[in-house]
Protein backbone atom coordinates (compact mmCIF):
# COMPACT_ATOMS: atom_id res chain seq x y z
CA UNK A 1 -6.15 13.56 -5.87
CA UNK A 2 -4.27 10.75 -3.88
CA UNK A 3 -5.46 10.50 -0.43
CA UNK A 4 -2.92 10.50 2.19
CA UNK A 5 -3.29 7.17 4.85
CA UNK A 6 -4.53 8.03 8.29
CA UNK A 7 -2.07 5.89 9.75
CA UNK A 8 1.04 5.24 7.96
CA UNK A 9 3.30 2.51 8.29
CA UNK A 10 6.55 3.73 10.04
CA UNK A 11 9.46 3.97 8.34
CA UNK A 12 13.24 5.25 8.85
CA UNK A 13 13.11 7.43 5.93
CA UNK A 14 12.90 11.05 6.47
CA UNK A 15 10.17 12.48 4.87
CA UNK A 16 10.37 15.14 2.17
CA UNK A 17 10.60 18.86 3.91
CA UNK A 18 7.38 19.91 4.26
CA UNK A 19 5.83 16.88 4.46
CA UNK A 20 2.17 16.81 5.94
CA UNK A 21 4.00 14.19 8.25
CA UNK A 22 6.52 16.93 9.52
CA UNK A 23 4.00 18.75 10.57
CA UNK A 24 4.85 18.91 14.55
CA UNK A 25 8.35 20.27 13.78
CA UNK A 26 6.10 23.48 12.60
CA UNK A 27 3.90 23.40 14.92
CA UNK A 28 6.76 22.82 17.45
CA UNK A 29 7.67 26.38 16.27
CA UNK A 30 4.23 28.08 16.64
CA UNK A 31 3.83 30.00 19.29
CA UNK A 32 -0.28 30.07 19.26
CA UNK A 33 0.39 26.16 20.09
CA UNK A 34 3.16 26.24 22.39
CA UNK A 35 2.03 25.67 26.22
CA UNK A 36 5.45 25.31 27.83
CA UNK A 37 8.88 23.88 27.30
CA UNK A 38 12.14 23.45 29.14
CA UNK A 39 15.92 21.82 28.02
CA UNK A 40 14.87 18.61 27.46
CA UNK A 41 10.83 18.63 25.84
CA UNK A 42 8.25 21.09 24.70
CA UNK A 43 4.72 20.75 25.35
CA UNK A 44 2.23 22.22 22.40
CA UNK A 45 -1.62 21.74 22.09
CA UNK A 46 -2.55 19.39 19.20
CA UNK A 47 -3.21 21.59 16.49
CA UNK A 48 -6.41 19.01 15.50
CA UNK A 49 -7.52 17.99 19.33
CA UNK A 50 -10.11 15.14 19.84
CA UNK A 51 -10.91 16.31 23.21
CA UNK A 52 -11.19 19.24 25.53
CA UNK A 53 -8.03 18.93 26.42
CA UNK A 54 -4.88 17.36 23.85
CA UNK A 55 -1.09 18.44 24.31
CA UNK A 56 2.01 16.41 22.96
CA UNK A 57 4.96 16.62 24.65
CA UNK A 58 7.57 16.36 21.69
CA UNK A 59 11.47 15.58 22.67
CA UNK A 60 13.92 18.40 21.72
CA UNK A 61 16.22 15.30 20.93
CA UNK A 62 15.99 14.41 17.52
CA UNK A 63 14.02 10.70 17.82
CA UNK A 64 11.65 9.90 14.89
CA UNK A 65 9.41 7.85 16.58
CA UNK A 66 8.43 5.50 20.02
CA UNK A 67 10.18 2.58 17.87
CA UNK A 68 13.29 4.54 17.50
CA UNK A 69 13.95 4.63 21.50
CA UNK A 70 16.50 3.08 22.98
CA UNK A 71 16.86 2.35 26.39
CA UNK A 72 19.56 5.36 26.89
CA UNK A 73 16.77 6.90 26.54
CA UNK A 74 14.31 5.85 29.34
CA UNK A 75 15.26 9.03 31.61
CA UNK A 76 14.16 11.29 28.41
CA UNK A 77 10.56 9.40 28.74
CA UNK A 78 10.31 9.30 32.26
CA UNK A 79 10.84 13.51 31.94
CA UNK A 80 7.76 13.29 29.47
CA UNK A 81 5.52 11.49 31.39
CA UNK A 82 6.38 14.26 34.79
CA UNK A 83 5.60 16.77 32.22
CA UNK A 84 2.49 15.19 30.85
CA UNK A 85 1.34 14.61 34.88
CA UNK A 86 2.52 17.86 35.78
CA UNK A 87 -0.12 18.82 32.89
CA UNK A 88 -2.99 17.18 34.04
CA UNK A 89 -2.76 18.43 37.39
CA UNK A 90 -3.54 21.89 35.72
CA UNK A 91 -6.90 20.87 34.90
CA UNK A 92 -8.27 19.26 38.19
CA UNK A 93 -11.90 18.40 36.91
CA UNK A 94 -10.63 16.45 33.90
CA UNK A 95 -9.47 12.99 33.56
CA UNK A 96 -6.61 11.76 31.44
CA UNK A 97 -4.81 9.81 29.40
CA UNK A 98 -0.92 9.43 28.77
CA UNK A 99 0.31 7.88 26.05
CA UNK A 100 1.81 6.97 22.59
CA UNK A 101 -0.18 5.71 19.23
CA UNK A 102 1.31 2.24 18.39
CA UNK A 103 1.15 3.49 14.77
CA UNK A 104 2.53 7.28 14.85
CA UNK A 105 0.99 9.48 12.01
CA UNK A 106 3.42 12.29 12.67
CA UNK A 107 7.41 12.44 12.37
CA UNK A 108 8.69 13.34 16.24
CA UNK A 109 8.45 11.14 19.24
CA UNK A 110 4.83 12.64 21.01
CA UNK A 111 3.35 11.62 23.60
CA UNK A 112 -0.44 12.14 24.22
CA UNK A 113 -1.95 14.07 27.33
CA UNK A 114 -5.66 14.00 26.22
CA UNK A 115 -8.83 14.48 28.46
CA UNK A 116 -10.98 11.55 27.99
CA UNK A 117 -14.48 13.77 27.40
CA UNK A 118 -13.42 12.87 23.96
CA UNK A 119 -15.78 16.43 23.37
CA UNK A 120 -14.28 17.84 20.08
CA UNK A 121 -14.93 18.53 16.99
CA UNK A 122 -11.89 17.23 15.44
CA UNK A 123 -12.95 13.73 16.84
CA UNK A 124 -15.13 12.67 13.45
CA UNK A 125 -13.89 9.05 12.61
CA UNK A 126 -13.79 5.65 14.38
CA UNK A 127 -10.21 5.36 14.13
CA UNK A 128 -9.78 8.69 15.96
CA UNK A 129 -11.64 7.02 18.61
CA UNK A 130 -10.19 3.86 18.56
CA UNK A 131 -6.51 5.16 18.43
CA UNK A 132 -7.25 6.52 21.99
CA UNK A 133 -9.60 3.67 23.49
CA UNK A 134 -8.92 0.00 22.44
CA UNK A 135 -4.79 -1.09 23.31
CA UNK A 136 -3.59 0.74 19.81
CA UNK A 137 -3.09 3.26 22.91
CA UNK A 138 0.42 2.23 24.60
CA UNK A 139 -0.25 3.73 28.13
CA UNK A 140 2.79 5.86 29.27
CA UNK A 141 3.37 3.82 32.67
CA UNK A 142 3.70 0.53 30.56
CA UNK A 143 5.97 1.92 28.12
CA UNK A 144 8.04 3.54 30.96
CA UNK A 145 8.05 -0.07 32.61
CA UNK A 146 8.89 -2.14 29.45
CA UNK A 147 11.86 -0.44 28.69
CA UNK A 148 13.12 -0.27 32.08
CA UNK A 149 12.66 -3.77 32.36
CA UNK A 150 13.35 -5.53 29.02
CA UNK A 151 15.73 -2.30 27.84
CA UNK A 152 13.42 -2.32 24.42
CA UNK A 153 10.68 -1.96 23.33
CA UNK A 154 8.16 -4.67 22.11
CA UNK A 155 6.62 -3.40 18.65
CA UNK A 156 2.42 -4.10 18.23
CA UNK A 157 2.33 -6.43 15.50
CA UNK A 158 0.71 -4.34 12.05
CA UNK A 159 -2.04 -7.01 12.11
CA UNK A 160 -3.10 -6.17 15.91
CA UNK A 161 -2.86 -2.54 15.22
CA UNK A 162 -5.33 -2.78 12.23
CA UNK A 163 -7.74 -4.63 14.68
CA UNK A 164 -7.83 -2.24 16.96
CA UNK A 165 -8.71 0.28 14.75
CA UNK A 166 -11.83 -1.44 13.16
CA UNK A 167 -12.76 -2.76 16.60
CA UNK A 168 -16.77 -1.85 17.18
CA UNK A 169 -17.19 1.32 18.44
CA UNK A 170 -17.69 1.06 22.08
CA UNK A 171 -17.89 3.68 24.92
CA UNK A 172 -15.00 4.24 27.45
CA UNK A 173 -16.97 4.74 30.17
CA UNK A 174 -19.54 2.40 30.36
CA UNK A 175 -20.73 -0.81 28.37
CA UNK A 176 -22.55 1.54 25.47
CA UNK A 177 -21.96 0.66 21.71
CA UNK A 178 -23.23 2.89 19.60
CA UNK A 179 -23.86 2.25 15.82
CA UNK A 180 -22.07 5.16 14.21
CA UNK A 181 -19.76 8.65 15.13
CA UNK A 182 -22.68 10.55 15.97
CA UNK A 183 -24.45 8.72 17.96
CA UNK A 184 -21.25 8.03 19.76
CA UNK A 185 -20.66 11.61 20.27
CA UNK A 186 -24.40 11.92 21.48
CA UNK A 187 -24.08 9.48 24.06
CA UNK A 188 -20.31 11.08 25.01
CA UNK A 189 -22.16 14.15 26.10
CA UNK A 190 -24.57 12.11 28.57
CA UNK A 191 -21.46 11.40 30.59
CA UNK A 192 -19.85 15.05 29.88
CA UNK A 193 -23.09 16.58 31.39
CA UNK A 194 -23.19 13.85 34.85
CA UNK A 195 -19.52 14.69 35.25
CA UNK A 196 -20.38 18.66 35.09
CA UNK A 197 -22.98 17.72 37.54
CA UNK A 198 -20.97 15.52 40.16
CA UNK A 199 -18.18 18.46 39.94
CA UNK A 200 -21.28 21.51 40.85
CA UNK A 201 -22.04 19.43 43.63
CA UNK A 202 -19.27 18.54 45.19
């Protein structure tokens, strides 16, 4: 049985109907994923989340991917990243992150609003971990800011993007680098249970 690749190159071409890759168009349509939508985006949970908390906010606009935008459309991600704040605000005793994968898996611009507890069981490989903690991550702000002020945007080389994703495995949170997935996830929950603390006592 052919494997399919975790992180496919991009490409133009429409995948075939049905496509694992097409999956958010379904899941667009499900409404035990949906969260929220309005005329311009809809907001669904991630259907295989590697944290407490993972929504995409998907376009209604037709757009392929983050290296299909053009700067016509900088108002469309500006409305994604209010939405993805807007989100985060919702869960007060979680932190965040906002963003795009440099290398998109899925068909349909998404944008990322993950809690960075990084406590799921869906998180199982070091490129899970490293799509959402080394720079594969483009940060929402930057990507806001580099098409407002170069009117495109600046593609990760394929090289750097592979890098990233066998970079070491190193915690987000402090200088920790632990040998495998487990014992990463082990040491995730040390900070999980201080932040539960800090929140009882405040």
């Amino acid at each position: 049985m052919k494997r399919k690749p975790k992180f496919p190159s991009n490409d133009a071409t429409a995948p075939k109907k049905h496509h694992w890759a097409t999956g958010l168009l379904v899941s667009m349509e499900d409404p035990e994923l949906r969260v929220k939508e309005d005329d311009k985006v809809v907001v669904i949970k991630d259907k295989y989340p590697k944290a407490q908390f993972h929504y995409l906010v998907l376009p209604k606009a037709n757009i392929p991917s983050l290296w299909h935008v053009k700067k016509e459309d900088e108002s469309l991600l500006l409305h994604m990243a209010k939405v993805a704040e807007d989100l985060t605000k919702e869960h007060k005793d979680s932190e965040f992150l906002i963003g795009y994968h440099a290398v998109p898996s899925m068909q349909r611009l998404h944008l990322h609003v993950i809690s960075t507890d990084f406590n799921s069981p869906c998180l199982k490989t070091k490129y899970h971990w490293n799509s959402f903690t080394t720079p594969f991550f483009l940060h929402s702000t930057d990507i806001c800011n580099q098409l407002r002020e170069r009117g495109e945007l600046k593609k990760l080389k394929s090289e750097d993007s592979a890098e990233y994703l066998n970079t070491t495995l190193k915690c987000h949170k402090c200088s920790a680098t632990p040998k495998n997935m487990p014992d990463l996830k082990r040491h995730l929950l040390v900070h999980l249970s201080d932040r539960r603390s800090s929140n009882t006592s405040d």
